[in-house]
Protein backbone atom coordinates (compact mmCIF):
# COMPACT_ATOMS: atom_id res chain seq x y z
CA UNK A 1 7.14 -12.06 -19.06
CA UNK A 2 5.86 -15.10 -16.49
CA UNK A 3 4.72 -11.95 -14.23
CA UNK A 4 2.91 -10.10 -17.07
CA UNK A 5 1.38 -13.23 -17.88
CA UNK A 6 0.11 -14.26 -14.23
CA UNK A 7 -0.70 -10.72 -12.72
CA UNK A 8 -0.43 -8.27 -15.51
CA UNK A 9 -1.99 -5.70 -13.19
CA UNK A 10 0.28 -5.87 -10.37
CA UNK A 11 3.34 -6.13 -13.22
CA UNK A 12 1.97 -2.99 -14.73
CA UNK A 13 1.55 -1.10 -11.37
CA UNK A 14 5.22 -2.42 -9.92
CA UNK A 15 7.03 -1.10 -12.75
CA UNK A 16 5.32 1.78 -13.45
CA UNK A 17 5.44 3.18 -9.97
CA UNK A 18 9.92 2.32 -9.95
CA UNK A 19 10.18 4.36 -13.27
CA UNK A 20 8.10 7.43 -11.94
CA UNK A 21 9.94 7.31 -8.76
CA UNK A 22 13.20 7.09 -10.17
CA UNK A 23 12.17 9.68 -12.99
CA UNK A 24 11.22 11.88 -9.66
CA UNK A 25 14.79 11.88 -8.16
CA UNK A 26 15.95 13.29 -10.90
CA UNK A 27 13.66 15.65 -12.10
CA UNK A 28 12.31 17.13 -8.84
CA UNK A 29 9.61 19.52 -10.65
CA UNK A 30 7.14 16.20 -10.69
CA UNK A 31 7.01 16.15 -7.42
CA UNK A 32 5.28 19.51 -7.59
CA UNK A 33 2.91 18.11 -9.91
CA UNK A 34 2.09 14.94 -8.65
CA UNK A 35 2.46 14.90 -4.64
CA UNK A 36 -0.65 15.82 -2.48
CA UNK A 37 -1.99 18.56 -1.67
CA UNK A 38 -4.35 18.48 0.60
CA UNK A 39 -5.39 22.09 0.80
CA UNK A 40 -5.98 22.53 -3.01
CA UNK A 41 -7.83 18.77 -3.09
CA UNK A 42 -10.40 20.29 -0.34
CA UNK A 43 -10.99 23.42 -2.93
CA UNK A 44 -11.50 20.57 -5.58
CA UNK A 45 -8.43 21.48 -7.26
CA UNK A 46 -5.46 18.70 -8.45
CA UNK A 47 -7.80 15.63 -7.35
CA UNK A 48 -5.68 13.60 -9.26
CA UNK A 49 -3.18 13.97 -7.13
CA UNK A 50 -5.18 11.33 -5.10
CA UNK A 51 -3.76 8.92 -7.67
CA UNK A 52 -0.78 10.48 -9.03
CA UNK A 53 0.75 11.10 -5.11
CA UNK A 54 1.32 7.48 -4.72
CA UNK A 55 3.05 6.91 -7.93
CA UNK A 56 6.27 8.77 -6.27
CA UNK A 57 8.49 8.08 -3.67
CA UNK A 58 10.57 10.87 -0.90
CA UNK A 59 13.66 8.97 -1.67
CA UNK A 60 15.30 5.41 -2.17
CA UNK A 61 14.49 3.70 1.37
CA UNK A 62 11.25 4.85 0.78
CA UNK A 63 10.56 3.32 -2.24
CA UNK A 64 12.45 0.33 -1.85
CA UNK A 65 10.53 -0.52 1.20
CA UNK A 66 6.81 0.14 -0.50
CA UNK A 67 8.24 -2.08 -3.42
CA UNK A 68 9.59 -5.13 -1.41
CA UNK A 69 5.95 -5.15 0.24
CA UNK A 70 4.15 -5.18 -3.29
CA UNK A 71 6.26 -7.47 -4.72
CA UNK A 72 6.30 -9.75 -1.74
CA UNK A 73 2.44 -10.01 -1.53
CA UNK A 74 0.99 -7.96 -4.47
CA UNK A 75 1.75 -10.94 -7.50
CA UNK A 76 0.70 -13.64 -5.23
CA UNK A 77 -2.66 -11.80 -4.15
CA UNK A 78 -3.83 -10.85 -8.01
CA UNK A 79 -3.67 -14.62 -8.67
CA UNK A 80 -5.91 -15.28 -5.81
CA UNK A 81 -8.52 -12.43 -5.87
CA UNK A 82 -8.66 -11.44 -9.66
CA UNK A 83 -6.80 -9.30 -11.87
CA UNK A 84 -9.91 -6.42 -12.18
CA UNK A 85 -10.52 -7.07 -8.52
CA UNK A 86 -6.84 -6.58 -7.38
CA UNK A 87 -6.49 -3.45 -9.50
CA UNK A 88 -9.86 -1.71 -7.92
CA UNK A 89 -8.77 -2.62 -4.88
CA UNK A 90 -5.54 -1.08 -5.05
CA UNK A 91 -6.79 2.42 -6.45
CA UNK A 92 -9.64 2.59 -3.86
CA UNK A 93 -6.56 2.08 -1.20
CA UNK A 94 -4.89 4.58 -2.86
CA UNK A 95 -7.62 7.22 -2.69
CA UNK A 96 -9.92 6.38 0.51
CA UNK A 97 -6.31 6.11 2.33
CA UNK A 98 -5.26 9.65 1.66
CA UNK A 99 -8.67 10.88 2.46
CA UNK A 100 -8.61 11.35 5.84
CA UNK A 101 -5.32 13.17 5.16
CA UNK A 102 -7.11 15.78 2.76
CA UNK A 103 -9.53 16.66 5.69
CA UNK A 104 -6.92 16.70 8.63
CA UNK A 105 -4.40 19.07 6.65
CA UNK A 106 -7.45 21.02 4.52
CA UNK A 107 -6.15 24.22 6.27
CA UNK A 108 -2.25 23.76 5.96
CA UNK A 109 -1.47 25.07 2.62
CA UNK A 110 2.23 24.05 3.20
CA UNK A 111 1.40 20.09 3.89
CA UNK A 112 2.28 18.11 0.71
CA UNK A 113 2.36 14.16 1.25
CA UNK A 114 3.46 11.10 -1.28
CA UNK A 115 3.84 7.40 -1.35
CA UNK A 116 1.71 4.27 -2.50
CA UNK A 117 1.71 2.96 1.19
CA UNK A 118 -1.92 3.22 1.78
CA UNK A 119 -2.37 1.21 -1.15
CA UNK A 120 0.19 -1.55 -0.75
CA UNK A 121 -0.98 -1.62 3.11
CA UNK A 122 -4.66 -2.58 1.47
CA UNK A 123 -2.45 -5.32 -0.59
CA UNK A 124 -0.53 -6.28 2.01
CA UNK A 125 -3.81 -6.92 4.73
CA UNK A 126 -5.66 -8.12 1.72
CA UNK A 127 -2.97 -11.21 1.11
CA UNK A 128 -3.02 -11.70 5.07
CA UNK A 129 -6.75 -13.09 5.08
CA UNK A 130 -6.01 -15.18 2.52
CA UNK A 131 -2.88 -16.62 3.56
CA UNK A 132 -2.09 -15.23 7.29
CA UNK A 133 0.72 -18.41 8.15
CA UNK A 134 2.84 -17.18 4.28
CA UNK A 135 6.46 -16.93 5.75
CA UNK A 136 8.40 -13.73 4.28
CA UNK A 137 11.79 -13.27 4.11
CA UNK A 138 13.18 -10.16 5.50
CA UNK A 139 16.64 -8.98 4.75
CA UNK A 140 19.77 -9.62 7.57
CA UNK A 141 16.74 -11.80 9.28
CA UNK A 142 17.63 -15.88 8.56
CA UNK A 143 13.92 -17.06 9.30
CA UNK A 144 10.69 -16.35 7.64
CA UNK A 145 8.00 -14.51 9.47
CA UNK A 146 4.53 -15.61 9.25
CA UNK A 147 2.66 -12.79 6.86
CA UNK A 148 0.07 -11.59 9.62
CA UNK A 149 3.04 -11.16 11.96
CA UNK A 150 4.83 -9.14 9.33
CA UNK A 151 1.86 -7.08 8.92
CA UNK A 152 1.91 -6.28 12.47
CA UNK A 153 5.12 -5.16 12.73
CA UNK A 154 4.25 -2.74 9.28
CA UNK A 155 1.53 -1.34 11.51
CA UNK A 156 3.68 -0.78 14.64
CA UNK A 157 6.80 0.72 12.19
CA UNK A 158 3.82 3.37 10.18
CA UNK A 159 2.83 4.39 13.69
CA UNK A 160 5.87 5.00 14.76
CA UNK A 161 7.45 6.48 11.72
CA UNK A 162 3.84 8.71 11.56
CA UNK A 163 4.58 10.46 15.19
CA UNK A 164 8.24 11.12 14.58
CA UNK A 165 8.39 11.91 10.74
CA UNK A 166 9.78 14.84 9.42
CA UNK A 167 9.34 14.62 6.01
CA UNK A 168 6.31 14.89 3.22
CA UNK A 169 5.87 10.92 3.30
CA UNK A 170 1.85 9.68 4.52
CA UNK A 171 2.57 7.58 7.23
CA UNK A 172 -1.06 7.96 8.40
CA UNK A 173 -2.53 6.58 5.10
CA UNK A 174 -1.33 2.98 6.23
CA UNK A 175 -3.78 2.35 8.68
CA UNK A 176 -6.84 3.04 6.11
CA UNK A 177 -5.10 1.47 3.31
CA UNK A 178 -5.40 -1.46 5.58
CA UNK A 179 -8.42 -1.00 6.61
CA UNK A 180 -9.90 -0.64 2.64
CA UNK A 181 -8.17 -3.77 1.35
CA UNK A 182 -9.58 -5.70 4.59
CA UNK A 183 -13.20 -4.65 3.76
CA UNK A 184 -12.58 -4.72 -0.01
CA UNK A 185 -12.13 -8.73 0.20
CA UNK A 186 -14.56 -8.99 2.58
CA UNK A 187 -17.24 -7.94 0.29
CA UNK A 188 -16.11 -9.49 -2.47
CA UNK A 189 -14.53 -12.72 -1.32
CA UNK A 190 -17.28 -14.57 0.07
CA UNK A 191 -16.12 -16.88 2.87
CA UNK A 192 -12.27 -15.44 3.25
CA UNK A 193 -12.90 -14.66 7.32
CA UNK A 194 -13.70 -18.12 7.86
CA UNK A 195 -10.39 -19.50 5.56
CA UNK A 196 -8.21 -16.51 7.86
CA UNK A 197 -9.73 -18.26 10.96
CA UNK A 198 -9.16 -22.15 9.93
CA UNK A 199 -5.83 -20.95 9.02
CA UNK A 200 -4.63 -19.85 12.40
CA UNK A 201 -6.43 -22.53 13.79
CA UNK A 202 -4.77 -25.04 12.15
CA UNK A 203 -1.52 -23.65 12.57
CA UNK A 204 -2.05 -23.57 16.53
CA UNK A 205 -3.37 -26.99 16.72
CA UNK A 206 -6.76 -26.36 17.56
């Protein structure tokens, strides 16, 4: 209930997304009716899929991964930018991430493609200006690692897991999720470049 109370957006969101997923494993025809597809989205057909694709997950690792990110950065980040300013943010992630997808597989008819990881990369690079020192733990790891360091490494892991993926999962979406939540507080965070800069600055001593 302290979650609901402090980021009801991100609460809703996070457990939403774990019960679809998990619903998905075990009832397989929702994938077919929520993953997306970018051939029918070009044709204007199943748009919603631009919403509905990242509310399922290819399998456990997969989702278990996009959920430690949320809930590592997504709670703490509503509090700081606004509940209806952390939900728009994470929908226009969601969609202007898979975009780029929809015109780079318009003419594959057999690409499908699923995951919230454009949006919780917008999240993640959204918490990052505001608080790029944050230490996260990492699992088997026995130090924390400074949040804009963690969100390197996410970068270098999508890029890597985009060139030698095999299955439906949009590894591509990461990098304009990121790019989305980065402008998103830009706009409407007046000032957070110069806090991101002080920060580091501070933290190096200069």
């Amino acid at each position: 209930m302290e979650y609901l109370s402090i980021a009801p957006v991100a609460s809703v969101i996070f457990v939403f997304t774990i019960v679809t997923s998990l619903y998905a494993f075990y009832d397989q025809s929702l994938y077919g009716k929520f993953m997306l597809h970018p051939y029918s989205v070009s044709k204007g057909q199943n748009v919603y899929t631009l919403i509905t694709s990242g509310l399922i997950h290819a399998d456990w690792m997969h989702l278990f991964f996009n959920m430690f990110t949320f809930y590592a950065f997504g709670f703490a980040l509503e509090q700081m930018i606004g509940s209806w300013q952390f939900g728009l943010m994470y929908f226009l992630a969601l969609i202007l991430s898979d975009l780029p997808t929809v015109f780079r597989h318009k003419d594959d008819f057999h690409y499908n493609s699923l995951g919230a990881s454009g949006a919780i990369s917008g999240v993640l690079f959204s918490f990052i200006l505001f608080n790029p020192m944050a230490e996260i733990g990492i699992l088997f790891i026995p130090f924390g690692i400074p949040a804009v360091i963690f969100g390197g490494l996410y970068l270098i892991y999508c890029v890597y897991a985009s060139k030698n993926s095999r299955d439906n999962i949009n590894h591509d979406a990461h990098f304009f999720g990121a790019l989305t939540g980065l402008i998103f507080t830009i706009i409407f965070v007046p000032g957070i470049l110069q806090n991101f800069f002080s920060i580091i600055a501070a933290k190096l001593g200069m």
